[in-house]
Protein backbone atom coordinates (compact mmCIF):
# COMPACT_ATOMS: atom_id res chain seq x y z
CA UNK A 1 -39.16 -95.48 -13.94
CA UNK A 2 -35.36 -95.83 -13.63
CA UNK A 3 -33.24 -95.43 -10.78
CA UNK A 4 -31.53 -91.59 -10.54
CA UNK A 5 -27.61 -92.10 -11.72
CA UNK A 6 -24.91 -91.68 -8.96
CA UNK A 7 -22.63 -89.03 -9.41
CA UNK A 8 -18.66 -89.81 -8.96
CA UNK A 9 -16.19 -87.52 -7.30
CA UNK A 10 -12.69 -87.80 -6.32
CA UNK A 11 -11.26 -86.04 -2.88
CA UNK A 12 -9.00 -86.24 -0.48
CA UNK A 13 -10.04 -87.60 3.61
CA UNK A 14 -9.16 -84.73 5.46
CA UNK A 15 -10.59 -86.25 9.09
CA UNK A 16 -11.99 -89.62 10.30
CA UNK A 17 -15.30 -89.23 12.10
CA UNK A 18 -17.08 -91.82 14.24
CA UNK A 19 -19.40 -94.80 13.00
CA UNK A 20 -16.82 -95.35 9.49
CA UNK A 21 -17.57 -91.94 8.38
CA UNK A 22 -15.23 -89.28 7.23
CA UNK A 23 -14.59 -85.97 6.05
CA UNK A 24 -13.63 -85.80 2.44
CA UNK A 25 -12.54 -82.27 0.90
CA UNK A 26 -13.50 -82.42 -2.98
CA UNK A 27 -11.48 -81.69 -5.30
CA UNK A 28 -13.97 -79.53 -6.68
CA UNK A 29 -13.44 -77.36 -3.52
CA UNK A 30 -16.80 -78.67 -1.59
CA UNK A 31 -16.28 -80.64 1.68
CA UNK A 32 -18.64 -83.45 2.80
CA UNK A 33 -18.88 -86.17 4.70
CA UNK A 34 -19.20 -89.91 3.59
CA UNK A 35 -19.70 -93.29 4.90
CA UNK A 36 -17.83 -96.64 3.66
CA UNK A 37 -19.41 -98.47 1.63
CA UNK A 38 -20.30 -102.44 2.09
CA UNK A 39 -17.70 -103.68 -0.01
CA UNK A 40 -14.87 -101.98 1.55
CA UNK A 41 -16.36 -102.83 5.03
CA UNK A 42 -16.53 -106.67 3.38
CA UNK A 43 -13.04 -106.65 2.06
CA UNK A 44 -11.65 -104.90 5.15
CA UNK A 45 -9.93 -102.05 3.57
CA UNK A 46 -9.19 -99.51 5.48
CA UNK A 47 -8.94 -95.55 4.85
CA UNK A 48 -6.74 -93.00 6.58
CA UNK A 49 -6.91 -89.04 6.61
CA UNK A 50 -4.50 -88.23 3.44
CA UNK A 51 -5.88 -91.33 1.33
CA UNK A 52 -7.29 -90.37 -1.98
CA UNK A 53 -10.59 -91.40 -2.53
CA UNK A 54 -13.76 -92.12 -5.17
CA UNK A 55 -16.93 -91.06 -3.86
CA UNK A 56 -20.70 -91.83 -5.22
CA UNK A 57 -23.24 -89.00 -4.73
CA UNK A 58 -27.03 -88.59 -4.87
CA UNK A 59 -28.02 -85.54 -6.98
CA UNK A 60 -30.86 -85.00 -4.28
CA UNK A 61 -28.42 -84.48 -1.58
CA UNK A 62 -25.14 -83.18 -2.12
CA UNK A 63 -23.68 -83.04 1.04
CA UNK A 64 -23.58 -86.82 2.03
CA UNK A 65 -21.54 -89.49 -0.08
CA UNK A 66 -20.40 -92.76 -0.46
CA UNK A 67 -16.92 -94.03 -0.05
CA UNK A 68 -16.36 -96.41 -3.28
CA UNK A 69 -12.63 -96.46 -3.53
CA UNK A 70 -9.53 -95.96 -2.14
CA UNK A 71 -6.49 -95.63 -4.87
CA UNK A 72 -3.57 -96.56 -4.06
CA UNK A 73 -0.32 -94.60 -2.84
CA UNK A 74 2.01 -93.22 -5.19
CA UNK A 75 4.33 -92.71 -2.41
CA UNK A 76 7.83 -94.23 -2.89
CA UNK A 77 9.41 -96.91 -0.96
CA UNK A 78 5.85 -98.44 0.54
CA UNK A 79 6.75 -102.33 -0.01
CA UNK A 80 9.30 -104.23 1.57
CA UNK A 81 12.82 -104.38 -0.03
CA UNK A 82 16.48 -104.28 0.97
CA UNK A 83 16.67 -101.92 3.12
CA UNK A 84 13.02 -102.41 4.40
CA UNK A 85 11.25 -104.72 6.46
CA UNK A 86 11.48 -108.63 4.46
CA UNK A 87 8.49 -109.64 2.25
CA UNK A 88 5.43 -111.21 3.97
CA UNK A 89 6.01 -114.87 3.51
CA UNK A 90 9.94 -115.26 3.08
CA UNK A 91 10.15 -117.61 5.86
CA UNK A 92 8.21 -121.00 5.77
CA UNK A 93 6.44 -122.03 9.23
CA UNK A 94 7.23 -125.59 10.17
C-alpha cells in the first residue's frame, strides 16, 4: 500500500511560536500552525513573521503543516551596493 500524497500550500508567517513552530495564514484563507522541517533546521535557514512560505500537509489532519520553503524577498534594495553596506568578502584577511 502506498504512502498518502502530501498536499502543498503557500502562506504567509503571520507569528513565530515556541519550539520552531509558527503561525502561517493560507492563502486559501485557513490559518495553521507548522513546524520547520529538517532540512531547513540542517541548512540553518531561518524564517521571520512576513516571509512567504511552502507548506506540506497531511490530508488526515489539516490543521498542522510542514514548513518546506521559504522564497525569497522580492523586496528592493536587500543586497549590498553603493549606497549600502560593502559585499561580504571585499576585503582579504591577512
Amino acid at each position: 500500500m502506498a504512502k498518502e500524497e502530501l498536499i502543498q500550500f503557500e502562506g504567509l508567517v503571520t507569528e513565530i511560536l515556541p519550539d520552531a513552530r509558527y503561525r502561517v495564514q493560507l492563502d486559501a484563507g485557513h490559518e495553521i500552525v507548522a513546524y520547520t522541517a529538517g532540512k531547513m533546521k540542517k541548512n540553518r535557514i531561518k524564517t521571520l513573521a512576513g516571509d512567504r512560505v511552502t507548506i506540506e500537509m497531511s490530508p488526515y489532519d489539516l490543521e498542522k503543516g510542514r514548513l518546506i520553503f521559504r522564497h525569497k524577498d522580492e523586496r528592493p534594495g536587500g543586497g549590498g551596493g553603493p549606497r549600502g553596506a560593502p559585499p561580504r568578502g571585499q576585503f582579504r584577511r591577512r
